[in-house]
Protein backbone atom coordinates (compact mmCIF):
# COMPACT_ATOMS: atom_id res chain seq x y z
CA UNK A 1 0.00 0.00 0.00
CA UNK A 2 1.39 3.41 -0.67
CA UNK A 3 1.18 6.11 2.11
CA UNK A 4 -1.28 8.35 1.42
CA UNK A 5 -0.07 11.71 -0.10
CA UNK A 6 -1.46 15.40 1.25
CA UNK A 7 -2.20 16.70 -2.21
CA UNK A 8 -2.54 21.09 -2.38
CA UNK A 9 -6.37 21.00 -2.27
CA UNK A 10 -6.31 19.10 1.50
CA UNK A 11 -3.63 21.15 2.54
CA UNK A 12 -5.49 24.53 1.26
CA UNK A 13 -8.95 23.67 2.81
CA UNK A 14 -7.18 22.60 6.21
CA UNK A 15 -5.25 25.91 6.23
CA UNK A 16 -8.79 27.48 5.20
CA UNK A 17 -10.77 26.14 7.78
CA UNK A 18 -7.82 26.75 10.47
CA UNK A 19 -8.14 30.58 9.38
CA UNK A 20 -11.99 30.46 9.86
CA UNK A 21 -11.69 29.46 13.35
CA UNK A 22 -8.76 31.29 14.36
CA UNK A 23 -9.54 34.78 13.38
CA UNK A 24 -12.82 35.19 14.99
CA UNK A 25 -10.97 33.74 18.07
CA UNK A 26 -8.28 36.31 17.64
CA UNK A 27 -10.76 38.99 17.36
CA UNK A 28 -12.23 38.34 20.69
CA UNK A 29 -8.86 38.25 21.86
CA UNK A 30 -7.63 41.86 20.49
CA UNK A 31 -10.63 43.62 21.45
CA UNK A 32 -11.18 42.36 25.12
């Protein structure tokens, strides 16, 4: 079996969705 390889689309939505939940938590953060 071959490992299986992170290809730029799972890597892109991962960084995407990582954004989408950090910067709303870094709002509350700045502004508190």
């Amino acid at each position: 079996m071959k490992k299986p390889r992170f290809d730029l689309w799972s890597i892109f939505w991962a960084i995407l969705a990582l954004l989408y939940f950090f910067i709303p938590l870094y709002g509350t953060l700045d502004f508190s």
